[in-house]
C-alpha atoms as a PDB file:
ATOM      1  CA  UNK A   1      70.398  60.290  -5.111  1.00  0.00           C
ATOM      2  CA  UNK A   2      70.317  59.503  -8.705  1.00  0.00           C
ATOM      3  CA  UNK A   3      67.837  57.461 -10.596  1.00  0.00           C
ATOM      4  CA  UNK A   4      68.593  55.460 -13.016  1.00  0.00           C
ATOM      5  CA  UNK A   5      67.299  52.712 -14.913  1.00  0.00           C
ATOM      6  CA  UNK A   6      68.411  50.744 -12.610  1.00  0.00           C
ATOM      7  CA  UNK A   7      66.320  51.677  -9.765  1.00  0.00           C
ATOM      8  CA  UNK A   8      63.975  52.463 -11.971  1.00  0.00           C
ATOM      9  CA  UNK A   9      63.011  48.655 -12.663  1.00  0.00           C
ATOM     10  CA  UNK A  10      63.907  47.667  -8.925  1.00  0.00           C
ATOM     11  CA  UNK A  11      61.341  50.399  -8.660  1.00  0.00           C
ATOM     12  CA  UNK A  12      58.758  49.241 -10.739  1.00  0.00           C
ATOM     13  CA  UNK A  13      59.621  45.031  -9.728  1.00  0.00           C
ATOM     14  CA  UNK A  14      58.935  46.011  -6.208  1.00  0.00           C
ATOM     15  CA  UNK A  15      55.487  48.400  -7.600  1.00  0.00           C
ATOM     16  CA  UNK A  16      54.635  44.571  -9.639  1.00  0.00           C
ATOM     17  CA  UNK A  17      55.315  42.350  -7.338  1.00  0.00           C
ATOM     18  CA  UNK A  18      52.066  42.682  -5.598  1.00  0.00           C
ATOM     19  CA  UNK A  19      50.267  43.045  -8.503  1.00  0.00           C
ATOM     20  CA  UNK A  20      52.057  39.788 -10.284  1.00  0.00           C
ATOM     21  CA  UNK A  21      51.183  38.013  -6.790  1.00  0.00           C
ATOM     22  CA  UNK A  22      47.627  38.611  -6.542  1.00  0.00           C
ATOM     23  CA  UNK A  23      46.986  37.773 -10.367  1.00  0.00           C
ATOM     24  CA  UNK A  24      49.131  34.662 -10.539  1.00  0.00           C
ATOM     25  CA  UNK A  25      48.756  32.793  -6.900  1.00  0.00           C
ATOM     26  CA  UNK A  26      45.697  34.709  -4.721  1.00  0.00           C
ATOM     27  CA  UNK A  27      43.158  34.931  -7.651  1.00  0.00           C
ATOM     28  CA  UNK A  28      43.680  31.328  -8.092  1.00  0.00           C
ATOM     29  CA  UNK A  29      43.701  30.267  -5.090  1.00  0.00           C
ATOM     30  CA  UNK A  30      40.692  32.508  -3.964  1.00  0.00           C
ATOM     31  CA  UNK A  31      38.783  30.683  -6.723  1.00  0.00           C
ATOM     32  CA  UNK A  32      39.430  27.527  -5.614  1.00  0.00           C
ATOM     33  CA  UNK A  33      38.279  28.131  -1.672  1.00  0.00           C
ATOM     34  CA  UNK A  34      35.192  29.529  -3.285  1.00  0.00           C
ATOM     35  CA  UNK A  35      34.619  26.644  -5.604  1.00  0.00           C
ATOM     36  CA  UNK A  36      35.634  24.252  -2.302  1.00  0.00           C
ATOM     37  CA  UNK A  37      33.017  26.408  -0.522  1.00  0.00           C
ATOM     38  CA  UNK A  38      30.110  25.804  -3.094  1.00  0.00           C
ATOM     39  CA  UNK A  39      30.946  21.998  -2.636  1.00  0.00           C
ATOM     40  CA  UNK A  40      30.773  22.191   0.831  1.00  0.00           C
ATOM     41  CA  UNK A  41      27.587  23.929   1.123  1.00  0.00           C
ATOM     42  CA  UNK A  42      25.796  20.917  -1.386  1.00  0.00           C
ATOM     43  CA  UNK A  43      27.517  18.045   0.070  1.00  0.00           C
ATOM     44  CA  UNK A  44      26.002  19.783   3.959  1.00  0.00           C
ATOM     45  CA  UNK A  45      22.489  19.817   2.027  1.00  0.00           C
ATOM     46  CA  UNK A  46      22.891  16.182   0.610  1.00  0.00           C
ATOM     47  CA  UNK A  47      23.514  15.249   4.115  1.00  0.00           C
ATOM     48  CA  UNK A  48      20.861  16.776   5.472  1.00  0.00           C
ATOM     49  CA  UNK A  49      18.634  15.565   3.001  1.00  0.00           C
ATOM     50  CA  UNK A  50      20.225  11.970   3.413  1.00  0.00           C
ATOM     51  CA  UNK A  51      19.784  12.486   7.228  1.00  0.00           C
ATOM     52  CA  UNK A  52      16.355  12.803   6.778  1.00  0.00           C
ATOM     53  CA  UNK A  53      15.461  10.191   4.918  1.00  0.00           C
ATOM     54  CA  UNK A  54      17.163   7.465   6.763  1.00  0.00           C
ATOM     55  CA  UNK A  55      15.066   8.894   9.440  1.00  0.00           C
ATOM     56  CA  UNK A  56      12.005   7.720   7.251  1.00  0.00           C
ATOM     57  CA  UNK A  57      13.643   4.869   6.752  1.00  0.00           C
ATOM     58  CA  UNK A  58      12.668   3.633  10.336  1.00  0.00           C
ATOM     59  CA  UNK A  59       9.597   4.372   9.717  1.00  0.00           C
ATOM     60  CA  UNK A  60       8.959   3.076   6.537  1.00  0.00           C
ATOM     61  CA  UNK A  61      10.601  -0.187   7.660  1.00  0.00           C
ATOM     62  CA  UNK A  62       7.837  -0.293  10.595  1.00  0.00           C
ATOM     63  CA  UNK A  63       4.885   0.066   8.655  1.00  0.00           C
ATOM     64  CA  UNK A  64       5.976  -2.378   6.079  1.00  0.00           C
ATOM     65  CA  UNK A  65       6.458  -4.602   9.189  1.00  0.00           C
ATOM     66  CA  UNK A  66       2.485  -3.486   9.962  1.00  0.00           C
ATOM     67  CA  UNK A  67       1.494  -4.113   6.362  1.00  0.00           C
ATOM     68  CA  UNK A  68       2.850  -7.608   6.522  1.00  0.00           C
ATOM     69  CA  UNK A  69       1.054  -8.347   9.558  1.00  0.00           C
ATOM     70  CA  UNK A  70      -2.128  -6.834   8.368  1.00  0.00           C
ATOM     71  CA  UNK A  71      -1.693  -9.116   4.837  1.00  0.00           C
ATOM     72  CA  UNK A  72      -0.861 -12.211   7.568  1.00  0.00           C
ATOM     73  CA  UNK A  73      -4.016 -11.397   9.237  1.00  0.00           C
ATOM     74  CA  UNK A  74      -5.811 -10.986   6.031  1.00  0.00           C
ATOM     75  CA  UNK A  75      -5.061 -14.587   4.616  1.00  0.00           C
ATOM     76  CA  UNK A  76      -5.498 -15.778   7.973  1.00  0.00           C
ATOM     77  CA  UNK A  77      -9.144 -14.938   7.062  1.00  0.00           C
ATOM     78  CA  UNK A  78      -8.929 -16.985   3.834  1.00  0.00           C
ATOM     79  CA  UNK A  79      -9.699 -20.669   3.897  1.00  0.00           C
ATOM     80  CA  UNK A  80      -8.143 -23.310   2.206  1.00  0.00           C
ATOM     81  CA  UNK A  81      -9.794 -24.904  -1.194  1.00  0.00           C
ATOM     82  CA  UNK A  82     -10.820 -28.050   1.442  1.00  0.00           C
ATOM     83  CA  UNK A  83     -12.648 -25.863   3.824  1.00  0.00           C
ATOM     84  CA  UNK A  84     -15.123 -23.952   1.325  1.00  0.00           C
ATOM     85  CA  UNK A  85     -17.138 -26.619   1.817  1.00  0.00           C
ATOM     86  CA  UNK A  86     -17.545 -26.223   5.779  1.00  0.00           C
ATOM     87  CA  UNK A  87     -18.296 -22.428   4.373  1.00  0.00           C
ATOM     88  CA  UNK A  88     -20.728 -23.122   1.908  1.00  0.00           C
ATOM     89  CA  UNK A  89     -22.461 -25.457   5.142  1.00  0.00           C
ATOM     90  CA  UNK A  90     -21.996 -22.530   7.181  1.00  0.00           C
ATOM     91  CA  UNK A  91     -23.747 -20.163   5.226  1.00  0.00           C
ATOM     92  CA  UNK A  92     -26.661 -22.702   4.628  1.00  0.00           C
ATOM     93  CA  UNK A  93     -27.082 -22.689   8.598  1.00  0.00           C
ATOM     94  CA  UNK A  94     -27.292 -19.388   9.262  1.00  0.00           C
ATOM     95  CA  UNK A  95     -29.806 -18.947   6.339  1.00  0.00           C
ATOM     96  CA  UNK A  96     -31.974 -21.489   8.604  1.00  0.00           C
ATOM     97  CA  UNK A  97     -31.195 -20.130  11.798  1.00  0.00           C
ATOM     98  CA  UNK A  98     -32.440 -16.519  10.513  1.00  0.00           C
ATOM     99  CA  UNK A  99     -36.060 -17.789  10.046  1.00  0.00           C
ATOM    100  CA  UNK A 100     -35.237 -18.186   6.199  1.00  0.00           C
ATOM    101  CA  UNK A 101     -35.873 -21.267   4.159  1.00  0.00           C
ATOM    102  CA  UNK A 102     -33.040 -23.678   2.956  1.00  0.00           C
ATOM    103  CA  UNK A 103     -31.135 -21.950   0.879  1.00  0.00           C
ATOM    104  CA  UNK A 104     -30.470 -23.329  -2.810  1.00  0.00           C
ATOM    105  CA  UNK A 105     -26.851 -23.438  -3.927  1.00  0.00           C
ATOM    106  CA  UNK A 106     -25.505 -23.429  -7.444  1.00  0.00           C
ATOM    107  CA  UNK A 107     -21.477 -23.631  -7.482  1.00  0.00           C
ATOM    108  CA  UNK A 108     -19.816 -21.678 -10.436  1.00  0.00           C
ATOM    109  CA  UNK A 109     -16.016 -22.116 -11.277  1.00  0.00           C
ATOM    110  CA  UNK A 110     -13.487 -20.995  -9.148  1.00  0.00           C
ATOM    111  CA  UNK A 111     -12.381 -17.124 -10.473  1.00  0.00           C
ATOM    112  CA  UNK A 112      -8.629 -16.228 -10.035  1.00  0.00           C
ATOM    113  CA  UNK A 113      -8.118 -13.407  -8.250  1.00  0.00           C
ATOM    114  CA  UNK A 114      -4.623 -12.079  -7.629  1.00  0.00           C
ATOM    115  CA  UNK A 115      -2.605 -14.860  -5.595  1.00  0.00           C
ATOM    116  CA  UNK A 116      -5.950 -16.121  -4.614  1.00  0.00           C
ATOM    117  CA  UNK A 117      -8.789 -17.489  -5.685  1.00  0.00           C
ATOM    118  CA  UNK A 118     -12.427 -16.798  -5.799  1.00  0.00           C
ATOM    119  CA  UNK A 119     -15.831 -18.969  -5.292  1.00  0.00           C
ATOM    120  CA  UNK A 120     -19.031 -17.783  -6.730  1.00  0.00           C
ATOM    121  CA  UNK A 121     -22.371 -19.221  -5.477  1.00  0.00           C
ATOM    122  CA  UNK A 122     -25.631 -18.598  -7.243  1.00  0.00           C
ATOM    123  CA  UNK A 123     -27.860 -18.673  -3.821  1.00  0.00           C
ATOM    124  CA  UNK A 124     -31.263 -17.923  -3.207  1.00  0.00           C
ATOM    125  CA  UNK A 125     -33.459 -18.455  -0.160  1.00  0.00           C
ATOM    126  CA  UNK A 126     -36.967 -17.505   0.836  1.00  0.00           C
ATOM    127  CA  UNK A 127     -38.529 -15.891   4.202  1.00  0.00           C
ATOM    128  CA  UNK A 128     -39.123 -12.913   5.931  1.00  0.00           C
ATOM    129  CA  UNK A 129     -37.203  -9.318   5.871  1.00  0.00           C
ATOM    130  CA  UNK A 130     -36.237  -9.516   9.526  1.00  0.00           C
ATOM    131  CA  UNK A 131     -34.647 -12.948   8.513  1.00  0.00           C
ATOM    132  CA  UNK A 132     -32.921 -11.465   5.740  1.00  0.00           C
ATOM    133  CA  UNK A 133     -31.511  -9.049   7.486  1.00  0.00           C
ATOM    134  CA  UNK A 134     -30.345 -10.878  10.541  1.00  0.00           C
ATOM    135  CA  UNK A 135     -28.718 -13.463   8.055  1.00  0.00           C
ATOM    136  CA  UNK A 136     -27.213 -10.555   5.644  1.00  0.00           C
ATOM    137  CA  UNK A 137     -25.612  -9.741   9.528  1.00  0.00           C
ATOM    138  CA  UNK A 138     -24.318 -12.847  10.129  1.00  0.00           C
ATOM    139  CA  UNK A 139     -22.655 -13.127   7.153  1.00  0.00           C
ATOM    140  CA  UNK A 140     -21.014  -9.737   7.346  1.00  0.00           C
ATOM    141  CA  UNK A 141     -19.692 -10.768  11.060  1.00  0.00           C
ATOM    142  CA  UNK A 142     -18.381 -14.018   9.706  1.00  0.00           C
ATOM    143  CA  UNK A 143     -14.353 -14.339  10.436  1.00  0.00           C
ATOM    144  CA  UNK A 144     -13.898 -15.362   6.472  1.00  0.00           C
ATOM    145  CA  UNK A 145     -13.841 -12.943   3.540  1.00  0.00           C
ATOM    146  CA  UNK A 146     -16.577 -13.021   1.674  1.00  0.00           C
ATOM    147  CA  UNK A 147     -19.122 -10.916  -0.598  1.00  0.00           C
ATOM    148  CA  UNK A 148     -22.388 -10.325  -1.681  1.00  0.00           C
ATOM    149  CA  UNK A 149     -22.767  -9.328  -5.822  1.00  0.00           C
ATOM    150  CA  UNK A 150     -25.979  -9.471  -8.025  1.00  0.00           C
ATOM    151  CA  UNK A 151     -28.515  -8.748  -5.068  1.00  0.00           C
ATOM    152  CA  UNK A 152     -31.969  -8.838  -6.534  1.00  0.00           C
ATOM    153  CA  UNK A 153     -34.963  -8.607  -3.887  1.00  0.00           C
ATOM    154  CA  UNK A 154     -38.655  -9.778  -4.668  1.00  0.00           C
ATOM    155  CA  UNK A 155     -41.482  -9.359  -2.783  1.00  0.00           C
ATOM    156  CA  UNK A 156     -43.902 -13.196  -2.641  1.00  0.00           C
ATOM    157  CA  UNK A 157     -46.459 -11.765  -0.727  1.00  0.00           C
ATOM    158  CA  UNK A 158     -49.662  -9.049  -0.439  1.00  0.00           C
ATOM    159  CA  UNK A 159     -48.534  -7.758   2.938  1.00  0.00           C
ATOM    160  CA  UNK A 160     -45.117  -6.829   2.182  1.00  0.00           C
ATOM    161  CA  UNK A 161     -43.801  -9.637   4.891  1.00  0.00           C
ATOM    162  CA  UNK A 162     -42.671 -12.753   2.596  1.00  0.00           C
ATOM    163  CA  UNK A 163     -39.443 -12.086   0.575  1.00  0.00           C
ATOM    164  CA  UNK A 164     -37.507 -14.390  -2.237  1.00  0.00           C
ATOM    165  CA  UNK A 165     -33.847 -12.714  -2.766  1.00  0.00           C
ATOM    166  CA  UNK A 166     -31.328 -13.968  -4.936  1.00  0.00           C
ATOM    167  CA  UNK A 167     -27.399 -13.303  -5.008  1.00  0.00           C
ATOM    168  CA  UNK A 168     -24.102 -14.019  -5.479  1.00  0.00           C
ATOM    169  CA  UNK A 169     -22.033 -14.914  -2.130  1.00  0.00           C
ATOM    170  CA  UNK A 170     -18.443 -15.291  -3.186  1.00  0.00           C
ATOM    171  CA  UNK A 171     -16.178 -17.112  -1.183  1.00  0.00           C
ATOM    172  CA  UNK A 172     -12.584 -15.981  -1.357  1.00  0.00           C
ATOM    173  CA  UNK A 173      -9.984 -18.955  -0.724  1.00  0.00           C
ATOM    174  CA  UNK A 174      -6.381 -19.691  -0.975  1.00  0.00           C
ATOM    175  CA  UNK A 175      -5.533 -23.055  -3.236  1.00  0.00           C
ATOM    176  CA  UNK A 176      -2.936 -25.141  -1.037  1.00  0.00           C
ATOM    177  CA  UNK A 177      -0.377 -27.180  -2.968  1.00  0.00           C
ATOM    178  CA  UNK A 178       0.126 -30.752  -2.559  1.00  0.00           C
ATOM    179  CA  UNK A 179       3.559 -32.194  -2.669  1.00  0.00           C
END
């Protein structure tokens, strides 16, 4: 058999071929599964991740469902601008029904406060410490939100038994609109 240069470059076309393959269509194409590969692996994490938090979703949409009803609750405890009066009477009843002497009542203007709005009155009242205290508990077990600011406590008497306090009782309320 003779070679010649002809069988010499069917020789060395047949030794390239491969070669010429793997360098012009698998390299390629092996970069591009791998690249498809990467994408695959971060759009399975995304959806994990995304999986997740629509789980919390649920949940989040359930306790804003128990936030609302808490706030609903909460203004539920707020009276209207036309009951602070039936408050304000309230509070001067259970002042007399704890022993303690009528209380006096100085109104100060209404105080915004957030959506709502907020009733400051300059009380004080006279009687014993047991009174005091029972009517400091009655006021805390009240169904309406109020609070107690500026506390000051004096003592009227030698044995410790007589008290004059003065305070603060703010009465929160919500302002209804008239149409």
């Amino acid at each position: 058999m003779q070679f010649g240069i002809r069988e010499l470059v069917l020789f060395l076309t047949v030794l390239l071929l491969p070669v010429v393959s793997y360098m012009l269509v698998f390299r390629p194409q092996s970069a591009s599964i791998e690249s498809a590969k990467i994408e695959i692996a971060h759009k399975q994490e995304m959806l994990s991740k995304l999986r997740i938090e629509t789980a919390r979703n649920d949940d989040l949409q359930l306790i804003n469902e128990q936030i609302i009803g808490r706030i609903h609750a909460m203004e539920s405890m707020l009276p209207s601008n036309k009951e602070v009066d039936q408050i304000v009477r309230q509070v001067s009843g259970l002042a007399i029904e704890s022993g303690l002497s009528s209380p006096t009542l100085k109104s100060i203007k209404p105080l915004a406060a957030a959506q709502f709005r907020e009733q400051p009155l300059e009380m004080s009242i006279e009687g014993s410490w047991s009174g005091f205290y029972e009517f400091l508990l009655k006021i805390e077990q009240m169904p309406r939100i109020t609070r107690i600011i500026d506390l000051k406590v004096e003592d009227t008497s030698s044995d410790d038994s007589e008290i004059k306090a003065s305070f603060t009782l703010s009465i929160f309320f919500r302002t209804e609109v008239t149409s």
